[in-house]
ModelCIF file with pLDDT and N, C-alpha, C, O atoms, coordinates in Angstrom:
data_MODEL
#
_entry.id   MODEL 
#
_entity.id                         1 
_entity.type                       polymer 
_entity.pdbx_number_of_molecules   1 
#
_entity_poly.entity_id                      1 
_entity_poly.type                           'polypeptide(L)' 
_entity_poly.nstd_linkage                   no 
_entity_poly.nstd_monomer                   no 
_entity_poly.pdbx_seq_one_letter_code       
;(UNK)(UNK)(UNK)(UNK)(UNK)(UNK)(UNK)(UNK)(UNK)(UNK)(UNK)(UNK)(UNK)(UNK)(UNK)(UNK)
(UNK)(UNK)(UNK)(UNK)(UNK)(UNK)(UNK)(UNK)(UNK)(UNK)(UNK)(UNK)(UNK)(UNK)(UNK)(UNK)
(UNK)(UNK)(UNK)(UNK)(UNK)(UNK)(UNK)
;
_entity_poly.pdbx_seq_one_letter_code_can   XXXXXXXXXXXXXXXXXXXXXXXXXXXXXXXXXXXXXXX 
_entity_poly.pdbx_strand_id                 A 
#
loop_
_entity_poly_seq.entity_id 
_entity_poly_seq.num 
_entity_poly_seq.mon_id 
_entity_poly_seq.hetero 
1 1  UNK n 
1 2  UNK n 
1 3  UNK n 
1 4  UNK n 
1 5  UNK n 
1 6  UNK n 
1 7  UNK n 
1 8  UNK n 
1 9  UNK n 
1 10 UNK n 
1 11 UNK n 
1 12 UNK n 
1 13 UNK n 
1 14 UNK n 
1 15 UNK n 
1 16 UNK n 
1 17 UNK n 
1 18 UNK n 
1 19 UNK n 
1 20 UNK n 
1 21 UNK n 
1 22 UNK n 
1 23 UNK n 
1 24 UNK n 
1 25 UNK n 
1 26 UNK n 
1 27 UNK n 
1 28 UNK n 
1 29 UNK n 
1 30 UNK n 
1 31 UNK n 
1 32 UNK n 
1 33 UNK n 
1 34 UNK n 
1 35 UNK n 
1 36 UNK n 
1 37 UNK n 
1 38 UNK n 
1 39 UNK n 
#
_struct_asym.id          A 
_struct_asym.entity_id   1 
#
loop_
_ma_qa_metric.id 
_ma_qa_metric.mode 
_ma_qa_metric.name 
_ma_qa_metric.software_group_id 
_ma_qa_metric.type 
1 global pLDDT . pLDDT 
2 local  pLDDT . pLDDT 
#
_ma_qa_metric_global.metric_id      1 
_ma_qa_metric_global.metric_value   87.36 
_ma_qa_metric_global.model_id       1 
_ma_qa_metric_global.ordinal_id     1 
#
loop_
_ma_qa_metric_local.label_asym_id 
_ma_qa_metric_local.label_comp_id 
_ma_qa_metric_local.label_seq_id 
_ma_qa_metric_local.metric_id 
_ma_qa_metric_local.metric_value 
_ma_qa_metric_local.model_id 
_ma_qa_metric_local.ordinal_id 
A UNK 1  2 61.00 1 1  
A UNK 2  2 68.00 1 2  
A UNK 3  2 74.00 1 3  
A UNK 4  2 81.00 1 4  
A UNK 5  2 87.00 1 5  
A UNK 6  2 84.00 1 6  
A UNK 7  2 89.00 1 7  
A UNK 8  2 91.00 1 8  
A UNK 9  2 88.00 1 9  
A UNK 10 2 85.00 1 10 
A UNK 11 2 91.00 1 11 
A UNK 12 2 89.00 1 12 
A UNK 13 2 85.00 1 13 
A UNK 14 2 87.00 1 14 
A UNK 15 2 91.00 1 15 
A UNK 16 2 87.00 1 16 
A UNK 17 2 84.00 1 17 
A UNK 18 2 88.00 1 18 
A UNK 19 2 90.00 1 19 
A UNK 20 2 85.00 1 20 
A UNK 21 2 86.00 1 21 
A UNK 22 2 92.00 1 22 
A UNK 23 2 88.00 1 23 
A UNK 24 2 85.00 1 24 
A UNK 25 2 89.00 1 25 
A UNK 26 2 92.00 1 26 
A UNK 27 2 88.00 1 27 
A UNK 28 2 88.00 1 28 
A UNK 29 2 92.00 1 29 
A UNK 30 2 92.00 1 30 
A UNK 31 2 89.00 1 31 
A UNK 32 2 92.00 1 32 
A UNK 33 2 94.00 1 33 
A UNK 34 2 90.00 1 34 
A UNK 35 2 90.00 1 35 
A UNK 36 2 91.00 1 36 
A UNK 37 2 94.00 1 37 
A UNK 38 2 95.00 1 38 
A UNK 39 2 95.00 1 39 
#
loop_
_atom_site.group_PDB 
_atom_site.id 
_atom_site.type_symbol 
_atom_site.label_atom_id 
_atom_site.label_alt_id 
_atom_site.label_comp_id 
_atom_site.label_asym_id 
_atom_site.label_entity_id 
_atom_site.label_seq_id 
_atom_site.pdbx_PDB_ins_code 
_atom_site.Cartn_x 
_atom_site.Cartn_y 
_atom_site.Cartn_z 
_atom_site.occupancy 
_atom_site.B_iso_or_equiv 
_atom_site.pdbx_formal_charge 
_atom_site.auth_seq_id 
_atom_site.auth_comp_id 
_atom_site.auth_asym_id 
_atom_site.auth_atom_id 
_atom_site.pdbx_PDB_model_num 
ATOM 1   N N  . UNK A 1 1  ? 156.954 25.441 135.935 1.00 61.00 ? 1  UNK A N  1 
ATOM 2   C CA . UNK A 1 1  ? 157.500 24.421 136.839 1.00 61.00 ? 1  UNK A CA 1 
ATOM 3   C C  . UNK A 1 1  ? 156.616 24.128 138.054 1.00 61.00 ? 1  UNK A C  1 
ATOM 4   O O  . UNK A 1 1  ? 156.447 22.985 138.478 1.00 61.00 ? 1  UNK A O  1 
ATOM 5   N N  . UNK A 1 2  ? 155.945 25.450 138.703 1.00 68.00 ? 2  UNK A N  1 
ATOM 6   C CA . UNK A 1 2  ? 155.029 24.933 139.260 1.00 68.00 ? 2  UNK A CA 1 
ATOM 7   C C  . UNK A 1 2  ? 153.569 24.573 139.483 1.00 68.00 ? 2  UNK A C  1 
ATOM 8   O O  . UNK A 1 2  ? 152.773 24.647 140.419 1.00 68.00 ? 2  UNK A O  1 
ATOM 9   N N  . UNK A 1 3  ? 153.555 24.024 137.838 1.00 74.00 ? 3  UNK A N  1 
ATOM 10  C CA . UNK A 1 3  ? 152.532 23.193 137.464 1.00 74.00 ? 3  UNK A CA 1 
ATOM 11  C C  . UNK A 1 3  ? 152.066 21.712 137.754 1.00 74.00 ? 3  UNK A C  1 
ATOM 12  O O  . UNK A 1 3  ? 153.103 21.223 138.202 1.00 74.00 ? 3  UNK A O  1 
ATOM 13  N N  . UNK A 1 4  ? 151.385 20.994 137.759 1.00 81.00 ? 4  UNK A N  1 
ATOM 14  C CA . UNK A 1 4  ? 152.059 19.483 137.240 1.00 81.00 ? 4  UNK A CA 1 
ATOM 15  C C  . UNK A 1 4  ? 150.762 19.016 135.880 1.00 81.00 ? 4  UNK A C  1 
ATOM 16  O O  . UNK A 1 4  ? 149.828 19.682 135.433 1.00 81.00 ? 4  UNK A O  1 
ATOM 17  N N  . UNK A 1 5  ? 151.073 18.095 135.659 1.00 87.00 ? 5  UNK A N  1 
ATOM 18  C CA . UNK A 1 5  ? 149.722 17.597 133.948 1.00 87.00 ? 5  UNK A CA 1 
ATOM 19  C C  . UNK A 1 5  ? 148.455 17.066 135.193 1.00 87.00 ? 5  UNK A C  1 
ATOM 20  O O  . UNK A 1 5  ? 148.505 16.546 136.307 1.00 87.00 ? 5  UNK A O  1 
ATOM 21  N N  . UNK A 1 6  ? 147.618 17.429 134.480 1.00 84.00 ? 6  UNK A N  1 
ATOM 22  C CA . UNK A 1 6  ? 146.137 17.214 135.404 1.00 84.00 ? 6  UNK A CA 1 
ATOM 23  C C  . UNK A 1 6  ? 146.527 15.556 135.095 1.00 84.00 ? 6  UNK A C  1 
ATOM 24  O O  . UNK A 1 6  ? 147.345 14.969 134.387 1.00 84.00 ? 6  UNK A O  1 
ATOM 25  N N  . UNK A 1 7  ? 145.479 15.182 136.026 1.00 89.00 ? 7  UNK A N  1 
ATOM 26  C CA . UNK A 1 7  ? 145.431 13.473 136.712 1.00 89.00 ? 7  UNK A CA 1 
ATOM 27  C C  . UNK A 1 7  ? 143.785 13.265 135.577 1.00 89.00 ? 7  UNK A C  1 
ATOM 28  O O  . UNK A 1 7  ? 142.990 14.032 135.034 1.00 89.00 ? 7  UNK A O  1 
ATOM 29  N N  . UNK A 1 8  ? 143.932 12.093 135.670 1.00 91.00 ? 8  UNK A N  1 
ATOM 30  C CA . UNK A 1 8  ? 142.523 11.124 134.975 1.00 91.00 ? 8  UNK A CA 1 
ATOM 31  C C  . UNK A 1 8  ? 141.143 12.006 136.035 1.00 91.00 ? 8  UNK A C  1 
ATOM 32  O O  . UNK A 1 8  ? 140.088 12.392 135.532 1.00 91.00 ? 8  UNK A O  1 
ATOM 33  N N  . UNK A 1 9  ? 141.535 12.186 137.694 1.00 88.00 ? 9  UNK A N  1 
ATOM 34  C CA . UNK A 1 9  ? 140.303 12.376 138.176 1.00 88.00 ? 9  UNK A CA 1 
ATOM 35  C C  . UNK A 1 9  ? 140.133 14.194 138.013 1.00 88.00 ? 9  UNK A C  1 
ATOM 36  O O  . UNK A 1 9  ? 139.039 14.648 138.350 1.00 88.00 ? 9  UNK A O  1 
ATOM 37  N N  . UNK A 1 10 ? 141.079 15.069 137.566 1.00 85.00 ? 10 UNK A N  1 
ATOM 38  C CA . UNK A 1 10 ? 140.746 16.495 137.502 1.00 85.00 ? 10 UNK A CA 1 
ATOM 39  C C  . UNK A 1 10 ? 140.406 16.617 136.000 1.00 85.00 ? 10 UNK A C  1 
ATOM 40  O O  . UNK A 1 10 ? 139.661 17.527 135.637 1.00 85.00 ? 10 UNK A O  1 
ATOM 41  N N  . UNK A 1 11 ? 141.027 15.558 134.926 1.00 91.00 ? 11 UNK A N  1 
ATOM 42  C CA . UNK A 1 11 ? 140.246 15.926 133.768 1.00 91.00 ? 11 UNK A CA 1 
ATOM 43  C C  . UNK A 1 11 ? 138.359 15.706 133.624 1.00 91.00 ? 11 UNK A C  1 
ATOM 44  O O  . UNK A 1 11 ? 137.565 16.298 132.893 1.00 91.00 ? 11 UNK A O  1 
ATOM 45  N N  . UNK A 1 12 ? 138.086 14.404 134.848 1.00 89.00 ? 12 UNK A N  1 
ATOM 46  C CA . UNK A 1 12 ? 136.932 14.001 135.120 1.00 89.00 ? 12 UNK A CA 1 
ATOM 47  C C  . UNK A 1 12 ? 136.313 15.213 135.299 1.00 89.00 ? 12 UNK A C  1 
ATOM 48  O O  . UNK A 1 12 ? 135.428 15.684 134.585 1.00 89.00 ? 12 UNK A O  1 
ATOM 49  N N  . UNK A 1 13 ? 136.937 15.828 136.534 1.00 85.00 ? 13 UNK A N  1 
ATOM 50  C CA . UNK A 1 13 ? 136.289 17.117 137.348 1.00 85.00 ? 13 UNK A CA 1 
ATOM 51  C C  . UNK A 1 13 ? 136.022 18.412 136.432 1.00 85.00 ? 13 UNK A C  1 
ATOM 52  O O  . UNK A 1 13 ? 135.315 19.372 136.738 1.00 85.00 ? 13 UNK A O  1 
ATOM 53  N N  . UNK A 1 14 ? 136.508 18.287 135.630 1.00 87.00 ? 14 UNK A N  1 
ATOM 54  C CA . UNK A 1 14 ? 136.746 19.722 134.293 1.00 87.00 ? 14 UNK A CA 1 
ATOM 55  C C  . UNK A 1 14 ? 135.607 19.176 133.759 1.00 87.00 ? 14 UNK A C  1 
ATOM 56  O O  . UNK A 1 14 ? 134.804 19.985 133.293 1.00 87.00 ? 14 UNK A O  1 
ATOM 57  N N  . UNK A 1 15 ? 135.433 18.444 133.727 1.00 91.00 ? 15 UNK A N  1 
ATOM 58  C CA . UNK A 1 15 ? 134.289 17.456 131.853 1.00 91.00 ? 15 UNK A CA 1 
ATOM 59  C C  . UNK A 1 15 ? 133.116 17.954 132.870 1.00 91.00 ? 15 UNK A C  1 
ATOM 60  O O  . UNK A 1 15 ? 132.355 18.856 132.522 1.00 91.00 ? 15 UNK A O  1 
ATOM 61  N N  . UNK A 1 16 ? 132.994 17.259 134.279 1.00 87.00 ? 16 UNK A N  1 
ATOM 62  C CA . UNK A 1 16 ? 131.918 17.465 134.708 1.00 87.00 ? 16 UNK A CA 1 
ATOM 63  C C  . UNK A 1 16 ? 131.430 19.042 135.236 1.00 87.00 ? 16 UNK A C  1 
ATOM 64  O O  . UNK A 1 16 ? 130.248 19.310 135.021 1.00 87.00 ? 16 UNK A O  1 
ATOM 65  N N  . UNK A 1 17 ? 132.151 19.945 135.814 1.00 84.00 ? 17 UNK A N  1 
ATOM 66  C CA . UNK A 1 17 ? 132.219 21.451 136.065 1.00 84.00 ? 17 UNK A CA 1 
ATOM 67  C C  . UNK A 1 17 ? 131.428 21.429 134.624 1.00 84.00 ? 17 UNK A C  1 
ATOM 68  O O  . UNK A 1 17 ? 130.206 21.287 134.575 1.00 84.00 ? 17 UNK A O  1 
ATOM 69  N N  . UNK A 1 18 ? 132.441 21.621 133.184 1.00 88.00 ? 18 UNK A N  1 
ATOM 70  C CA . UNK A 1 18 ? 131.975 22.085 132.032 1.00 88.00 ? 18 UNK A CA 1 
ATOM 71  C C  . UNK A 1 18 ? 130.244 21.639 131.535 1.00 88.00 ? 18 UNK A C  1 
ATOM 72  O O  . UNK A 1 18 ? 129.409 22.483 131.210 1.00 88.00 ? 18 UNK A O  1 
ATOM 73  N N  . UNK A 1 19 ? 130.046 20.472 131.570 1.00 90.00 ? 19 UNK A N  1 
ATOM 74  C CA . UNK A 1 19 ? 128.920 20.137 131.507 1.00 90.00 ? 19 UNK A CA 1 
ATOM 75  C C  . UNK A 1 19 ? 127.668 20.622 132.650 1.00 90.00 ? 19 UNK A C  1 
ATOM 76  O O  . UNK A 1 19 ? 126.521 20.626 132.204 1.00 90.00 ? 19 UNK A O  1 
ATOM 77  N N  . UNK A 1 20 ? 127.855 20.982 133.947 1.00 85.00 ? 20 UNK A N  1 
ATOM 78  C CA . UNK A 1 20 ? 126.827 21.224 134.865 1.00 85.00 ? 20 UNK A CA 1 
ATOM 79  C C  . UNK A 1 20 ? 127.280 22.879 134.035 1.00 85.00 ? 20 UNK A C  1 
ATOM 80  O O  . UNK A 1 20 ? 126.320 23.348 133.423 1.00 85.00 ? 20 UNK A O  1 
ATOM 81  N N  . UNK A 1 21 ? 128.416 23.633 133.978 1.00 86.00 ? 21 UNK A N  1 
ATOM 82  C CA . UNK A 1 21 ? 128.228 24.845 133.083 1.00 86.00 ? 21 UNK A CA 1 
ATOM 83  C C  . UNK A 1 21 ? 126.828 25.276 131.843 1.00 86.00 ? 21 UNK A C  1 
ATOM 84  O O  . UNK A 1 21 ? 126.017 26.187 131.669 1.00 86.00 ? 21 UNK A O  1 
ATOM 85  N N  . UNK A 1 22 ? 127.142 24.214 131.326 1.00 92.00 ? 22 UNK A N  1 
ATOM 86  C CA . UNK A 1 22 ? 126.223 24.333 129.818 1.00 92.00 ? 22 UNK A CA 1 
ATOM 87  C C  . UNK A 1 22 ? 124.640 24.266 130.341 1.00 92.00 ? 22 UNK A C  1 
ATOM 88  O O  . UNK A 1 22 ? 123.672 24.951 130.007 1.00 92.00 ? 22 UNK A O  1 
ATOM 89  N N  . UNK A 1 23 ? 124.764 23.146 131.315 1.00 88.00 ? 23 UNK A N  1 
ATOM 90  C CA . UNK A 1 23 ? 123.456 23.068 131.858 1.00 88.00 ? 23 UNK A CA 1 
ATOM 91  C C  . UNK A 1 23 ? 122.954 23.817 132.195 1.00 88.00 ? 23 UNK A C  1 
ATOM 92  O O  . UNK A 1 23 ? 121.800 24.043 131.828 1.00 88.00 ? 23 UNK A O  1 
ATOM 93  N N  . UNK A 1 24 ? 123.687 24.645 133.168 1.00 85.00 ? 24 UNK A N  1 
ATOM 94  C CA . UNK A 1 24 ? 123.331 25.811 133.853 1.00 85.00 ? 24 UNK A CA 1 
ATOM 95  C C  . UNK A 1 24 ? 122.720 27.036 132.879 1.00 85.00 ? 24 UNK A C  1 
ATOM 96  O O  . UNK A 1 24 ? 121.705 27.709 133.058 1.00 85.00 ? 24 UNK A O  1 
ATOM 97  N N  . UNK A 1 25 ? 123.752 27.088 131.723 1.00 89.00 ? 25 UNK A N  1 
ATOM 98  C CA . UNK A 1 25 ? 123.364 27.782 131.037 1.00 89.00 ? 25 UNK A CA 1 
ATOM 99  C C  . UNK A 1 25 ? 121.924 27.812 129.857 1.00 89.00 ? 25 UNK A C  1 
ATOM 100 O O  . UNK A 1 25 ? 121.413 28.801 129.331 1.00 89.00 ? 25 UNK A O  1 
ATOM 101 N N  . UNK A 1 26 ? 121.589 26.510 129.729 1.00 92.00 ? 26 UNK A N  1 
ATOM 102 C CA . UNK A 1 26 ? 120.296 25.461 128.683 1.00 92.00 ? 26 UNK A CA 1 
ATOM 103 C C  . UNK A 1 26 ? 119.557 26.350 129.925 1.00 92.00 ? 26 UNK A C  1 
ATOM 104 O O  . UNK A 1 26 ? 119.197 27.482 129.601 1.00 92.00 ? 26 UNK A O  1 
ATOM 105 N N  . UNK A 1 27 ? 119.314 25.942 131.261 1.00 88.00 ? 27 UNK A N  1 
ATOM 106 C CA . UNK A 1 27 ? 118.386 25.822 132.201 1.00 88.00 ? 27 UNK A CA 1 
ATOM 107 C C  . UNK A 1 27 ? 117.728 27.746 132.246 1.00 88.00 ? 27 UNK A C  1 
ATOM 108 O O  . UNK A 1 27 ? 116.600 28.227 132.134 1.00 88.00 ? 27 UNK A O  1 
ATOM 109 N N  . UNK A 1 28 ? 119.108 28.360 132.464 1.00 88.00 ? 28 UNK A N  1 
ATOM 110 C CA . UNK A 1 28 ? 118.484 29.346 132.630 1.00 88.00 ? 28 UNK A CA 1 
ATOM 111 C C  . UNK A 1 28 ? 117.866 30.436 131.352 1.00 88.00 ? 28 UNK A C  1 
ATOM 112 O O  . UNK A 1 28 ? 117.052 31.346 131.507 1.00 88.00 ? 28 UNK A O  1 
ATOM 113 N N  . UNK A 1 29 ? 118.712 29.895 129.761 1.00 92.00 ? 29 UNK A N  1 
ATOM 114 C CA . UNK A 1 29 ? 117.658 30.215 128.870 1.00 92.00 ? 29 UNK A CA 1 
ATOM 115 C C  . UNK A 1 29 ? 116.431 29.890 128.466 1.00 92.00 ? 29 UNK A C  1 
ATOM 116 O O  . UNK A 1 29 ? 115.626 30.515 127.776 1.00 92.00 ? 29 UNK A O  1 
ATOM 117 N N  . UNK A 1 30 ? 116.376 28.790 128.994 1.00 92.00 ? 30 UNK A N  1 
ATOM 118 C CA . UNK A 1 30 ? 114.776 28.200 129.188 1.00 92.00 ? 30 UNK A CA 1 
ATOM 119 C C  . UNK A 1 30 ? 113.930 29.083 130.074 1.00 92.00 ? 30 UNK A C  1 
ATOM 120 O O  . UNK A 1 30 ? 112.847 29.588 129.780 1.00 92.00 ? 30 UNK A O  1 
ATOM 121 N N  . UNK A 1 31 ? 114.529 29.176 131.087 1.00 89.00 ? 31 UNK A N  1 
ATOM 122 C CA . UNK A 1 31 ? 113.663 30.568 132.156 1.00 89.00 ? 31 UNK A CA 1 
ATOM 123 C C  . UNK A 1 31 ? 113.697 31.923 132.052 1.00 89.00 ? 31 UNK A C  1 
ATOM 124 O O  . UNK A 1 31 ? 113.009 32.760 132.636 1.00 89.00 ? 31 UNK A O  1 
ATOM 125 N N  . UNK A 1 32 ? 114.451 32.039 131.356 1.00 92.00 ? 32 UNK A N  1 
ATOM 126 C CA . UNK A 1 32 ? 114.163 33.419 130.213 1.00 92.00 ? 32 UNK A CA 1 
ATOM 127 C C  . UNK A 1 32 ? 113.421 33.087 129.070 1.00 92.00 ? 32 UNK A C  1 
ATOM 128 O O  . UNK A 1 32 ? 112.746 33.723 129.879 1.00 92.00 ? 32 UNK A O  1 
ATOM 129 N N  . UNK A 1 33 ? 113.073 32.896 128.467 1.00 94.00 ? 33 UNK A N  1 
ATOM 130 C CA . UNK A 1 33 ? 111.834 32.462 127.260 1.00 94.00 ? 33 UNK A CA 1 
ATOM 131 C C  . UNK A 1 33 ? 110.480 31.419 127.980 1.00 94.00 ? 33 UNK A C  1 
ATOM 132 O O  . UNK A 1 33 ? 109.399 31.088 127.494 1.00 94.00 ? 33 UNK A O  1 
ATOM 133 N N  . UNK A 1 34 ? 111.090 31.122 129.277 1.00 90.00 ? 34 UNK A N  1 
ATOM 134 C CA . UNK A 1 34 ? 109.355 31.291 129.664 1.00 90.00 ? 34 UNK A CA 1 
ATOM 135 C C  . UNK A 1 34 ? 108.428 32.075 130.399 1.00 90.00 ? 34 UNK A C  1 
ATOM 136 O O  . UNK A 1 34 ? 107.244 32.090 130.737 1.00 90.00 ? 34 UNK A O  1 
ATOM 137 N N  . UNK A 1 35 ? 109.805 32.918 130.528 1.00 90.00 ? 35 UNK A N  1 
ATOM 138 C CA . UNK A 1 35 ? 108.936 34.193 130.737 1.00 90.00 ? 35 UNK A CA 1 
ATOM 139 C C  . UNK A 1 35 ? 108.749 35.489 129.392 1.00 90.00 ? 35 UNK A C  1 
ATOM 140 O O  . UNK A 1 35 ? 108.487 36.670 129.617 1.00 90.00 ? 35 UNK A O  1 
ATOM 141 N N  . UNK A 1 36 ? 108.919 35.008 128.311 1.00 91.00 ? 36 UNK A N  1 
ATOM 142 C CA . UNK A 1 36 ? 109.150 35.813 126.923 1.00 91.00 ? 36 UNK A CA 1 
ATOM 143 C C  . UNK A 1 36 ? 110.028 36.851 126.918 1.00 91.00 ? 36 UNK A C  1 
ATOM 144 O O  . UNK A 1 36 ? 109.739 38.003 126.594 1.00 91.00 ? 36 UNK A O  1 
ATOM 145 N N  . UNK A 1 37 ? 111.508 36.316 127.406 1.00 94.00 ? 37 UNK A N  1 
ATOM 146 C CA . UNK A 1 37 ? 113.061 37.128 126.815 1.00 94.00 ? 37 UNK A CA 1 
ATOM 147 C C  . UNK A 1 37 ? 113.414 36.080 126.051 1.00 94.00 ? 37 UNK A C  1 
ATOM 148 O O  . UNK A 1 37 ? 113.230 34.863 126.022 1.00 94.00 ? 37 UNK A O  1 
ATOM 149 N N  . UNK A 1 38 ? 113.860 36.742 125.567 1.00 95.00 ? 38 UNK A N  1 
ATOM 150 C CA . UNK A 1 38 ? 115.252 35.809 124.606 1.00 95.00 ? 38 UNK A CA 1 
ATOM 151 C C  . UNK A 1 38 ? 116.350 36.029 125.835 1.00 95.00 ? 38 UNK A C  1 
ATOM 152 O O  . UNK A 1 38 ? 116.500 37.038 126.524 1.00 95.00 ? 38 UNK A O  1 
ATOM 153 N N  . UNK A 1 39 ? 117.110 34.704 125.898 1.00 95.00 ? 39 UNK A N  1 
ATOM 154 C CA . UNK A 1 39 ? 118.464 34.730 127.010 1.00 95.00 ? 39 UNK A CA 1 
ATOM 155 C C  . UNK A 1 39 ? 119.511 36.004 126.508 1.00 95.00 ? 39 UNK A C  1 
ATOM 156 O O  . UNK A 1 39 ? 120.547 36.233 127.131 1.00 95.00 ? 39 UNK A O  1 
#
């Protein structure tokens, strides 16, 4: 009950959080294998 259904602009805010996530995550396995780790 003291919930309410996310709005058009917090599903925005989730998509975008999730995506700078993944990024974050692409970015820093890239900087682990250029320095020769595997992430």
């Amino acid at each position: 009950p003291d919930r309410h259904p996310l709005t058009d602009v917090e599903y925005q805010q989730l998509l975008e959080f999730r995506d700078r996530l993944r990024s974050f995550l692409r970015w820093s396995e890239a900087r682990a294998r250029s320095v020769g780790l595997s992430p």
